[in-house]
Protein backbone atom coordinates (compact mmCIF):
# COMPACT_ATOMS: atom_id res chain seq x y z
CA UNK A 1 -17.42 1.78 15.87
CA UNK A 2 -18.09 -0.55 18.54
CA UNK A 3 -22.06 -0.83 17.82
CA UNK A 4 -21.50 -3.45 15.29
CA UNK A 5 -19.29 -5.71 17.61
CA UNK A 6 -22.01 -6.07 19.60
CA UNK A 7 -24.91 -6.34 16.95
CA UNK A 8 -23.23 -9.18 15.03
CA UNK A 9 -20.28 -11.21 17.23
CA UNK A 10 -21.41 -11.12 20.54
CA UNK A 11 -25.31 -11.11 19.60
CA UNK A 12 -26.81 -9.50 22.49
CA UNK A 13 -30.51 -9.51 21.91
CA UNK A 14 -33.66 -9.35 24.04
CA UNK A 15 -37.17 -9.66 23.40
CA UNK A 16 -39.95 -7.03 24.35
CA UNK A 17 -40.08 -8.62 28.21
CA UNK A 18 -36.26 -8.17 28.60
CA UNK A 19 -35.50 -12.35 27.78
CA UNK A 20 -32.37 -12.79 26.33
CA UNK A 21 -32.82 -14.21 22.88
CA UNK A 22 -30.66 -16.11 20.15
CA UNK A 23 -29.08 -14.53 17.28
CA UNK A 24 -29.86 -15.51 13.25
CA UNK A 25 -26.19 -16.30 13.57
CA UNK A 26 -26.13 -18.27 16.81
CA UNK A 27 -28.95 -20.43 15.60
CA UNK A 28 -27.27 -21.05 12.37
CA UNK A 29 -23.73 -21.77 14.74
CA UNK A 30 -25.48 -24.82 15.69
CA UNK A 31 -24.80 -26.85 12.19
CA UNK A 32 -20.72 -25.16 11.87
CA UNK A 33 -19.50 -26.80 15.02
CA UNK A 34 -18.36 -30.23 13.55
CA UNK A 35 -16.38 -27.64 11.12
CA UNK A 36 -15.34 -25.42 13.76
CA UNK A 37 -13.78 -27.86 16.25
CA UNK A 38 -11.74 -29.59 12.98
CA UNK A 39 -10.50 -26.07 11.96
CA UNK A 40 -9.41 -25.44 15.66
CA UNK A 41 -7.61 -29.11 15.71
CA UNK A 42 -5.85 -27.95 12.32
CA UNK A 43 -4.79 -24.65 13.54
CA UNK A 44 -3.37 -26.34 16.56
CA UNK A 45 -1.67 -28.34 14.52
CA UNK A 46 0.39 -24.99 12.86
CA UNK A 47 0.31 -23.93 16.51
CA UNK A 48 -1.91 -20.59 15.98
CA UNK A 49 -4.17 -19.57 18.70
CA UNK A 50 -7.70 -20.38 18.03
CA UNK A 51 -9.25 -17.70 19.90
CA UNK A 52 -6.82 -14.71 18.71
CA UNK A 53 -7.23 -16.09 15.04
CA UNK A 54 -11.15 -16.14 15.67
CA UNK A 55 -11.08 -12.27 17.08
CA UNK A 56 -8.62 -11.67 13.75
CA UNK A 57 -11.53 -12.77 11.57
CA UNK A 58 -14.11 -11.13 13.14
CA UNK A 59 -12.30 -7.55 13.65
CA UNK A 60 -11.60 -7.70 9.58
CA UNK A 61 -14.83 -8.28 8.81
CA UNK A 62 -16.09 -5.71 11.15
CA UNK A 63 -13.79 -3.22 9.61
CA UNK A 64 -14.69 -4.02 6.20
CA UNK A 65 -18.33 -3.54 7.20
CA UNK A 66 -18.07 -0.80 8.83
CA UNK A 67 -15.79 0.74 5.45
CA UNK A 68 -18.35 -0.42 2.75
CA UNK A 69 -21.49 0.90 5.22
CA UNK A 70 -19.58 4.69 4.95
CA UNK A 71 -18.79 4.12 1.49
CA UNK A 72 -22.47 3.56 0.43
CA UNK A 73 -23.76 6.18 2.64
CA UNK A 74 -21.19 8.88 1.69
CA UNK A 75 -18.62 7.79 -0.89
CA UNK A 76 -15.81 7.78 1.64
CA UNK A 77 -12.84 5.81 1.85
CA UNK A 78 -11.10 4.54 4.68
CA UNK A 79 -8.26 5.91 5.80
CA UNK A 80 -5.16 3.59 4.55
CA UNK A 81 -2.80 4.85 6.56
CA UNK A 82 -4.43 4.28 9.99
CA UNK A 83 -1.60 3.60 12.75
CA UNK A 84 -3.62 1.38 15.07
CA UNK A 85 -4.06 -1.19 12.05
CA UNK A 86 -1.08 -2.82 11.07
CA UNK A 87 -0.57 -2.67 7.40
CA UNK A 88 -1.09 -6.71 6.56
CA UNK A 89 -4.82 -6.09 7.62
CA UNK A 90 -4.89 -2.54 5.74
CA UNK A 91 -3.78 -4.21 2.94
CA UNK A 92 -6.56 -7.01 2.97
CA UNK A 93 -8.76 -3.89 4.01
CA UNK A 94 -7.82 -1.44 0.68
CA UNK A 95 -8.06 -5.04 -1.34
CA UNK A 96 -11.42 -5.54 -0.32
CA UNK A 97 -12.63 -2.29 -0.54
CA UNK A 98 -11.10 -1.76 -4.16
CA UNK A 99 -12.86 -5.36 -5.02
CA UNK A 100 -16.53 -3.80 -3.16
CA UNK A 101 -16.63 -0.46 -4.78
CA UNK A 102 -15.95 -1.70 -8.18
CA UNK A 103 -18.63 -3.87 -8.03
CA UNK A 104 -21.09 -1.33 -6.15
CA UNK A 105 -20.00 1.34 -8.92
CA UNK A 106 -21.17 -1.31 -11.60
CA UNK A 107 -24.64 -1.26 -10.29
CA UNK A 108 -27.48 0.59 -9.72
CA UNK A 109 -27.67 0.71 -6.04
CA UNK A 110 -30.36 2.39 -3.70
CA UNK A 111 -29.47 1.48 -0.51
CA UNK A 112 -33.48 1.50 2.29
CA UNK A 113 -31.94 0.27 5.48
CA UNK A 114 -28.49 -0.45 6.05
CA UNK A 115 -27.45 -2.58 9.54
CA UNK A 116 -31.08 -2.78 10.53
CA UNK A 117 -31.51 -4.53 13.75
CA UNK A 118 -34.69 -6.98 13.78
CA UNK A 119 -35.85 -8.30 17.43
CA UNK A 120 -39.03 -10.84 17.74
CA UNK A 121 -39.89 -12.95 20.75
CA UNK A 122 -37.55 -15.61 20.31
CA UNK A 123 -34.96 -14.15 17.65
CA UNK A 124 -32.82 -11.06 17.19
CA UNK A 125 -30.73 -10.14 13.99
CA UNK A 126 -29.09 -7.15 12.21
CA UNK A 127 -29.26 -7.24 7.99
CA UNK A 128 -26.38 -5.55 6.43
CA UNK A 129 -28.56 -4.35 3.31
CA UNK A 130 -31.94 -4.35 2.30
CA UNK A 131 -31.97 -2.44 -1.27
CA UNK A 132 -32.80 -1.77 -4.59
CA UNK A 133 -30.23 -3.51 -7.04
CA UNK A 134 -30.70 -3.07 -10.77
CA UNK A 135 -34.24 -3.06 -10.06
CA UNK A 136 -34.88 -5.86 -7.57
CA UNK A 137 -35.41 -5.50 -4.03
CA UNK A 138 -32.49 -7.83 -2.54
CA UNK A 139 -31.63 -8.65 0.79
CA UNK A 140 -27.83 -8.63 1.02
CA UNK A 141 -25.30 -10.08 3.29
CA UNK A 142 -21.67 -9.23 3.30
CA UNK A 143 -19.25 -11.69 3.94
CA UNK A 144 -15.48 -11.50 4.71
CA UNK A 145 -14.59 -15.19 3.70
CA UNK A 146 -12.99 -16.85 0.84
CA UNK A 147 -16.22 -18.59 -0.58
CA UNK A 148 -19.84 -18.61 0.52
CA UNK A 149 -21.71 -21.52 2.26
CA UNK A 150 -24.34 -23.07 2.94
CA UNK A 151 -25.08 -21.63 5.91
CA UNK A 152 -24.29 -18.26 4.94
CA UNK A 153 -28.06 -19.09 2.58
CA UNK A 154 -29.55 -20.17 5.67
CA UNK A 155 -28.30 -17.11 8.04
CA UNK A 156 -30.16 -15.31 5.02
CA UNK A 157 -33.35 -17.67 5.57
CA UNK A 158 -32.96 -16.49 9.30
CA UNK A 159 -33.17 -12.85 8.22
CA UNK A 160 -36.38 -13.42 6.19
CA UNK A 161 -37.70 -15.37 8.74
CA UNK A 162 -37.12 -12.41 11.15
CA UNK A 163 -38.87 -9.70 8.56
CA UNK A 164 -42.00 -11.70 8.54
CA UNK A 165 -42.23 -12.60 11.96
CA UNK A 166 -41.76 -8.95 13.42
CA UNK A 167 -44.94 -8.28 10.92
CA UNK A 168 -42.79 -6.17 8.39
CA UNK A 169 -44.73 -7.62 5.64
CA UNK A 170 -44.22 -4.61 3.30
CA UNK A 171 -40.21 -5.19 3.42
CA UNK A 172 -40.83 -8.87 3.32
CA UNK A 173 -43.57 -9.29 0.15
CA UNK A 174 -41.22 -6.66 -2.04
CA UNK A 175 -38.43 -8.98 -1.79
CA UNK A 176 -37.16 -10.44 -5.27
CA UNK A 177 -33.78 -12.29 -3.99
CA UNK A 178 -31.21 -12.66 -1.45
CA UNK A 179 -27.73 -12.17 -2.35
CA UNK A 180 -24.50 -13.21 -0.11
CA UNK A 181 -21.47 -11.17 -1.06
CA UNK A 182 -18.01 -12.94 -0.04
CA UNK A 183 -15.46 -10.52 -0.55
CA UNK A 184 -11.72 -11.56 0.21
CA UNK A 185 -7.95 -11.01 -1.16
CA UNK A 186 -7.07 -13.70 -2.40
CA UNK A 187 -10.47 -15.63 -4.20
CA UNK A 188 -12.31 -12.14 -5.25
CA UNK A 189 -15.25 -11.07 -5.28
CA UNK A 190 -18.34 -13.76 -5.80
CA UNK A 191 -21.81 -13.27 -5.46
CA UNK A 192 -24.55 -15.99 -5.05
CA UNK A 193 -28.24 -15.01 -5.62
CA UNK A 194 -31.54 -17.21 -4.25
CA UNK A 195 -34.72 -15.80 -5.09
CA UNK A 196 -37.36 -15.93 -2.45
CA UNK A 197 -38.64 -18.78 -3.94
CA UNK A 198 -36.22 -20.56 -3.86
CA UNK A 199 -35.35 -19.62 -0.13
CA UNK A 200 -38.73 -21.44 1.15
CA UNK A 201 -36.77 -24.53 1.95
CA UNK A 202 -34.25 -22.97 3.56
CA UNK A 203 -36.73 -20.83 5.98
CA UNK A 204 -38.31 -23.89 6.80
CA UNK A 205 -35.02 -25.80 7.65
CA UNK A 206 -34.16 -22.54 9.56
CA UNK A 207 -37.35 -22.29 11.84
CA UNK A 208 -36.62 -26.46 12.55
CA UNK A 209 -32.83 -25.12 13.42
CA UNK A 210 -34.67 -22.81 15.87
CA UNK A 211 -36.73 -25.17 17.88
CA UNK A 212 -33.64 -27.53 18.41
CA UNK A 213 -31.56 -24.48 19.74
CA UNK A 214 -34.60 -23.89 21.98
CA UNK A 215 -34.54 -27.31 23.10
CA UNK A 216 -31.02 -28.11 22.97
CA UNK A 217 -30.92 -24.40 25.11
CA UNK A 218 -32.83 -25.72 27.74
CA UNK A 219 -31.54 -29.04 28.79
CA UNK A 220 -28.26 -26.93 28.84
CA UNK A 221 -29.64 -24.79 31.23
CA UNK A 222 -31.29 -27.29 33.70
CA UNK A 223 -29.70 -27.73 36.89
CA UNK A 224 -27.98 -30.94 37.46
């Protein structure tokens, strides 16, 4: 269960000579920070720990990933009753999952690679789905938050980016769409759809994003 941790939240990747290498998410990280640091102030504010708040997040998302990946592979649910989980979170868990399944039920779905981990010479990146749905090949991306973003379309942009670049042109020039799935408790289920078309601006902002982590990487890593 731990694989995934690693994949997606602590984003160890390294190129073919060993060189540690950004993430899709890291590189997108780079435009949330002005958000991040005002959530932290607010959550100060209702004095919640930022960091244990942070790990919350990320453990519910990687259990709800980890659920819907066994649920399209097999048709298995998770177990609801789990005594390491405390029931608030199994609650948001069986809410989620009742909110996924419906919607995966209500659609053709052939799932071709699920968690597929992506590494070129300067980026790394696991995709959560790349499928057939109702007759378009989509690359999806779940997410665990109340709404989707902005950058949530760029992380996708990242993930194209990634296809192309590691010369998976066959994946790449099927492609119809990209499609972000938020999935939480209390707003729903939404989904928001860019074709490929469409993404073209956002690749290009992405591969821009990239250079300035590169640079930005660098003079951090100078010695004073």
């Amino acid at each position: 269960g731990m694989k995934r941790m690693k994949d997606k939240d602590i984003h160890a990747y390294y190129n073919e000579e060993g060189k540690r290498i950004p993430s899709v998410t890291q590189v997108v990280s780079l435009l949330a920070k002005q958000g991040i640091s005002e959530w932290a102030n607010m959550l100060g504010f209702y004095h919640k720990n930022y960091d244990k708040v942070l790990k919350e997040y990320a453990e519910n998302g990687t259990r709800f990933h980890e659920a819907a990946e066994k649920y399209i592979l097999d048709g298995e649910l998770p177990n609801y009753n789990d005594p390491f989980i405390s029931s608030k979170h199994l609650e948001s868990l069986k809410k989620r999952m009742e909110l996924f399944t419906n919607w995966f039920d209500n659609h053709e779905i052939t799932p071709i690679y699920i968690e597929k981990k992506f590494v070129s010479d300067d980026l790394g990146g696991t995709i959560d789905m790349y499928c057939l749905l109702d007759d378009k090949y989509t690359l999806l991306d779940f997410k665990t938050s109340k709404n989707v973003r902005e950058t949530h379309v760029l992380q996708l942009a990242g993930y194209l980016n990634l296809i192309r670049d590691t010369g998976h042109y066959d994946l790449y020039d099927k492609l119809d769409q990209v499609m972000v799935l938020s999935i939480h408790p209390d707003t729903g289920l939404h989904e928001y759809t860019k074709t490929i078309e469409e993404m073209k601006e956002y690749r290009f902002l992405f591969y821009r994003l990239l250079v300035l982590f590169k640079d930005w990487n660098s003079i951090l890593t100078k010695d004073w």
